[in-house]
N, C-alpha and C. Protein backbone atom coordinates (compact mmCIF):
# COMPACT_ATOMS: atom_id res chain seq x y z
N UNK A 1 -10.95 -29.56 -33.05
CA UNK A 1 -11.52 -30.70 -32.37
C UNK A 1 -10.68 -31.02 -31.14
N UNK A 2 -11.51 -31.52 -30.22
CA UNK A 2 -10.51 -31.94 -28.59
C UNK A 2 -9.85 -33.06 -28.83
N UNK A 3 -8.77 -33.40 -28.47
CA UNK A 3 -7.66 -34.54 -28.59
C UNK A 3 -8.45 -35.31 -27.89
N UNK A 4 -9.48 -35.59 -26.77
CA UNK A 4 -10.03 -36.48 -26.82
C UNK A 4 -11.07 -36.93 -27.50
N UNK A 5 -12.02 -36.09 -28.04
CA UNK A 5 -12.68 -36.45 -29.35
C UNK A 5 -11.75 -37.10 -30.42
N UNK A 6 -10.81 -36.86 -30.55
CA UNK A 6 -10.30 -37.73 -31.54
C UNK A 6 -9.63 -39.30 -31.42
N UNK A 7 -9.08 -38.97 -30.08
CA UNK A 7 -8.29 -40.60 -29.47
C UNK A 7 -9.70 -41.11 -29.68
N UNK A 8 -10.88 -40.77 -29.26
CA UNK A 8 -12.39 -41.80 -29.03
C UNK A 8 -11.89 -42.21 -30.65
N UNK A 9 -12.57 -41.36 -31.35
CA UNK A 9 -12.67 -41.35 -32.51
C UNK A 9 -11.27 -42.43 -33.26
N UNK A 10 -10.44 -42.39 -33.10
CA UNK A 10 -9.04 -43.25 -33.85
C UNK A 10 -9.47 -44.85 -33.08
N UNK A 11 -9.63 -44.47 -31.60
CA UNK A 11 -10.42 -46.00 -30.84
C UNK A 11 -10.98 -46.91 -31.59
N UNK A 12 -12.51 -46.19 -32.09
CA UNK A 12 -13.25 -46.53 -32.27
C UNK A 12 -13.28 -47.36 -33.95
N UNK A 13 -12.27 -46.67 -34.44
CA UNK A 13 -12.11 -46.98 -36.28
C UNK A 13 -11.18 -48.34 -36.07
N UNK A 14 -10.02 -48.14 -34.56
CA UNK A 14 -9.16 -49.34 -34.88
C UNK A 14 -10.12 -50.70 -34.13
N UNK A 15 -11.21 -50.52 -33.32
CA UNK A 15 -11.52 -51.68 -33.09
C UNK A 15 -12.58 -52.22 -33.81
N UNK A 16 -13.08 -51.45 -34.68
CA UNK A 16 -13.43 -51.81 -36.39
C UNK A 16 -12.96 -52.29 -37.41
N UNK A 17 -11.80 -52.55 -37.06
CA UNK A 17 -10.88 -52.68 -38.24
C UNK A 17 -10.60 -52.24 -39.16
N UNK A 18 -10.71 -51.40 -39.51
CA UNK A 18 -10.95 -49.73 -40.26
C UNK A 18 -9.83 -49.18 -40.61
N UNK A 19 -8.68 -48.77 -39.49
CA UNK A 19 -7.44 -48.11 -39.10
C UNK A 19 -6.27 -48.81 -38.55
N UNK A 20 -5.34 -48.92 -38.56
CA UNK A 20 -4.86 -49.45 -37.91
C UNK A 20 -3.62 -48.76 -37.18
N UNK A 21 -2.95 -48.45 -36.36
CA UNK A 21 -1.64 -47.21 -35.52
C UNK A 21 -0.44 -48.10 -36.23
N UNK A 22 -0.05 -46.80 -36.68
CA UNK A 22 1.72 -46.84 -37.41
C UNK A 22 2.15 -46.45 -36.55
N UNK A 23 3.73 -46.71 -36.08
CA UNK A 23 4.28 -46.63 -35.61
C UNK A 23 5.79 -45.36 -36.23
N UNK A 24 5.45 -44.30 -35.61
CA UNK A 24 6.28 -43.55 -36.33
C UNK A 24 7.76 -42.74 -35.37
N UNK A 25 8.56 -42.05 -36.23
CA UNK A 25 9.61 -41.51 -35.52
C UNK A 25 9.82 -40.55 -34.54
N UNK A 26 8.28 -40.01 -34.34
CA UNK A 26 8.05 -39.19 -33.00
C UNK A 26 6.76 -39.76 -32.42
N UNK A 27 7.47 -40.01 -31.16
CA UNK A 27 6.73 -40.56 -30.02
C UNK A 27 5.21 -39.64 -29.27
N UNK A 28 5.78 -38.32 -29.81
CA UNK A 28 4.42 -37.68 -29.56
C UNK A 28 2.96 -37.81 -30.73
N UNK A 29 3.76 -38.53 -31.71
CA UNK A 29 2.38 -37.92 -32.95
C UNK A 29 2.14 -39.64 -33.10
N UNK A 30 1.10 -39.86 -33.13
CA UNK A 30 0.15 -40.61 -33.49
C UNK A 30 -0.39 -40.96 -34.92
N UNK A 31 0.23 -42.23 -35.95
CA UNK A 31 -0.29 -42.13 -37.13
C UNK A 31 -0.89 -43.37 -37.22
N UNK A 32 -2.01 -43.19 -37.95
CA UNK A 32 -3.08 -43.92 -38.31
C UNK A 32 -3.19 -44.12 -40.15
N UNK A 33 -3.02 -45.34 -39.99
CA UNK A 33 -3.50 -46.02 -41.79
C UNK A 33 -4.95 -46.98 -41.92
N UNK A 34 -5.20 -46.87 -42.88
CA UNK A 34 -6.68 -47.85 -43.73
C UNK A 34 -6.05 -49.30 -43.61
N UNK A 35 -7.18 -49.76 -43.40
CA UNK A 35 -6.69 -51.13 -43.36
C UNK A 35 -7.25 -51.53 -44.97
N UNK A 36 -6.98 -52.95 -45.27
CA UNK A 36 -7.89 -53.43 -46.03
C UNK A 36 -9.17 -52.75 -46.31
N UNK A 37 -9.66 -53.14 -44.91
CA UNK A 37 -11.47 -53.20 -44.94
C UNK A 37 -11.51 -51.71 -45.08
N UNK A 38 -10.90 -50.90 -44.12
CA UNK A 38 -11.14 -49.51 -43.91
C UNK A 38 -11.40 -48.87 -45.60
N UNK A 39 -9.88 -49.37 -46.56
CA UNK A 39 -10.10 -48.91 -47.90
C UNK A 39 -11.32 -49.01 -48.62
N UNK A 40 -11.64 -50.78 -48.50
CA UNK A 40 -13.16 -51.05 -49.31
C UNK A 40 -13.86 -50.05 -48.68
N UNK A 41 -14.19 -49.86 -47.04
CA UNK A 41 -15.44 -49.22 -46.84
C UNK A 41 -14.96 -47.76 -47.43
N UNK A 42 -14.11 -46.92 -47.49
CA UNK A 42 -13.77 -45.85 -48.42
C UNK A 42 -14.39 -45.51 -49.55
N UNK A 43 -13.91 -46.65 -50.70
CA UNK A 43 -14.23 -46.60 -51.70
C UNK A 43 -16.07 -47.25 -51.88
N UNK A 44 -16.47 -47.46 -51.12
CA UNK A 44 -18.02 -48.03 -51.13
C UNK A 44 -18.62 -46.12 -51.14
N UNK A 45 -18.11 -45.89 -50.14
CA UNK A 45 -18.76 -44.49 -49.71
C UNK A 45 -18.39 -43.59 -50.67
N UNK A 46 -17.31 -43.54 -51.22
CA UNK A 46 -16.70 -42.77 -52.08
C UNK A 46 -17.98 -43.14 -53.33
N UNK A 47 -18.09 -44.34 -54.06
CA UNK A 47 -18.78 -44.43 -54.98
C UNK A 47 -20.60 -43.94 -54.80
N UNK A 48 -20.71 -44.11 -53.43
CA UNK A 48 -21.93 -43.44 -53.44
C UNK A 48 -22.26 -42.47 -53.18
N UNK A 49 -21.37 -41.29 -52.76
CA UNK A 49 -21.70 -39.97 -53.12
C UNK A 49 -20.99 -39.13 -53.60
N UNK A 50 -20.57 -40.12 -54.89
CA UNK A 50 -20.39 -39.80 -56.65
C UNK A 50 -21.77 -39.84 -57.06
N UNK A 51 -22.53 -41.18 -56.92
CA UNK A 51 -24.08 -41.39 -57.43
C UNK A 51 -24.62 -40.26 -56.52
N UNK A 52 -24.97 -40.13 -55.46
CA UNK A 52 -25.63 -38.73 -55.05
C UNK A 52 -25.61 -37.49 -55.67
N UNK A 53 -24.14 -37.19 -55.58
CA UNK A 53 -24.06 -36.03 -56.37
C UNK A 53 -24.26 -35.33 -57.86
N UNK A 54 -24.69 -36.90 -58.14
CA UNK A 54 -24.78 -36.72 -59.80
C UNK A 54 -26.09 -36.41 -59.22
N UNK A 55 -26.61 -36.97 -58.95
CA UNK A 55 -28.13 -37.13 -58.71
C UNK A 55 -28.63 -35.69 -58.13
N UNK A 56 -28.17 -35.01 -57.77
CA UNK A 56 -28.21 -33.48 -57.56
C UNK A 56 -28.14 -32.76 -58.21
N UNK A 57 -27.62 -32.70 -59.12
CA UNK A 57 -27.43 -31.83 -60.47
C UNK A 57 -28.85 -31.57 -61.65
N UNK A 58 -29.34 -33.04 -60.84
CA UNK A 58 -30.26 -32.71 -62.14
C UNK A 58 -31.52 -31.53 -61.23
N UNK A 59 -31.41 -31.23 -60.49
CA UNK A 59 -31.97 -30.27 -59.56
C UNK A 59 -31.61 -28.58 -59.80
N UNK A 60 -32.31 -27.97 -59.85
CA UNK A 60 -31.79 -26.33 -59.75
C UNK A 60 -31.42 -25.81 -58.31
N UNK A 61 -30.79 -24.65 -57.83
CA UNK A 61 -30.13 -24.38 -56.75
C UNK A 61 -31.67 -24.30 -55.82
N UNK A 62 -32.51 -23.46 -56.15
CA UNK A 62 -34.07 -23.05 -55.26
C UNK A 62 -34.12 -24.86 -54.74
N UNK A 63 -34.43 -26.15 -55.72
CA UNK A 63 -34.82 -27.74 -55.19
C UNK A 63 -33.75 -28.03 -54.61
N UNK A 64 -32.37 -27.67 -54.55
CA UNK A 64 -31.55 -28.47 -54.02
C UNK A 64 -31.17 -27.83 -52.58
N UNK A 65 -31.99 -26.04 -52.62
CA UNK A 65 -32.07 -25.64 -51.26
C UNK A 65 -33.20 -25.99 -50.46
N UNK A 66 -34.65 -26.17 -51.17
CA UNK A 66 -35.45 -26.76 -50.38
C UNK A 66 -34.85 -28.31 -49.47
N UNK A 67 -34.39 -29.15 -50.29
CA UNK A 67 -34.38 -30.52 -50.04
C UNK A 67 -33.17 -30.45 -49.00
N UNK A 68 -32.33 -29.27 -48.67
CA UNK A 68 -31.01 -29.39 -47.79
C UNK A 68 -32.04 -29.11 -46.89
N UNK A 69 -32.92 -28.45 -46.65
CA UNK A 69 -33.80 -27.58 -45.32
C UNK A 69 -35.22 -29.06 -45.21
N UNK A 70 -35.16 -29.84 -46.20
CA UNK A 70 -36.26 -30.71 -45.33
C UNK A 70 -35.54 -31.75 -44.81
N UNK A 71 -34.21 -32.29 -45.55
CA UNK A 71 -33.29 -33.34 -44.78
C UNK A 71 -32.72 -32.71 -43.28
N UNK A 72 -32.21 -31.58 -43.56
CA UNK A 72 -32.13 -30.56 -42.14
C UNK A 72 -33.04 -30.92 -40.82
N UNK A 73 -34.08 -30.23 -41.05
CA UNK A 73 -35.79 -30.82 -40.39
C UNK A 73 -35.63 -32.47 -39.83
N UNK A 74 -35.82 -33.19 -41.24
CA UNK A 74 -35.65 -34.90 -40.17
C UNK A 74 -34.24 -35.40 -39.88
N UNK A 75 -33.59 -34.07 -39.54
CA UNK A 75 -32.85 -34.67 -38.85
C UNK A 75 -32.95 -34.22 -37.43
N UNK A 76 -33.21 -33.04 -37.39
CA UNK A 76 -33.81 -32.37 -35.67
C UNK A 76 -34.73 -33.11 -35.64
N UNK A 77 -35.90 -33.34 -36.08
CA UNK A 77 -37.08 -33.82 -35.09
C UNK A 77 -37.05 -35.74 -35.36
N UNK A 78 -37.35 -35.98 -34.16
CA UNK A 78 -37.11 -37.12 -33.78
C UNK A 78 -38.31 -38.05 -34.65
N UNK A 79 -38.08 -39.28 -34.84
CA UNK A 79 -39.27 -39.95 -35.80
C UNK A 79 -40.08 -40.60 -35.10
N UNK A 80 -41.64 -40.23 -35.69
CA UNK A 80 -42.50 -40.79 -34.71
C UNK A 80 -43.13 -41.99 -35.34
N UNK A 81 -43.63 -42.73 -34.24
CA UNK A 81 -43.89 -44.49 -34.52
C UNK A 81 -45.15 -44.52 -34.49
C-alpha cells in the first residue's frame, strides 16, 4: 500500500475517534492505538462476522460460491432507482 494511502487512511480513523498517534522512540515510525470507541466499534464488527460466518456454514461450497459471485455483481453494477 502507498504511504499516502495510509497517512489518509490513519487521518481519517483519528478524526473519528477511532485511533489515536502514540508517541514512540523513533521519530520515523508512526504508531497508532484504539481508542475507547475505536475498541467498541472492533468488537461490534468482530461480533458480527462471527454471526455471518456461522451463518455460512450452513451453506455447501457450490451456495456459498454462487452467493460470493451475486454479492460480487451488486457490487459492480450500480443500483437502480
Amino acid at each position: 500500500m502507498a504511504r499516502a494511502y495510509i497517512t489518509s487512511l490513519a487521518d481519517q480513523l483519528t478524526e473519528r475517534g477511532l485511533v489515536e498517534r502514540v508517541a514512540g522512540s523513533d521519530r520515523r515510525v508512526k504508531l497508532l492505538a484504539l481508542t475507547g470507541e475505536g475498541r467498541a466499534l472492533r468488537d461490534q464488527v468482530a461480533g458480527a462476522v462471527s454471526v455471518g460466518a456461522m451463518m455460512l456454514t450452513r451453506l455447501d461450497d457450490e451456495q456459498r460460491a454462487t452467493l460470493g459471485n451475486l454479492l460480487e455483481q451488486l457490487l459492480r453494477e450500480p443500483a437502480i432507482d
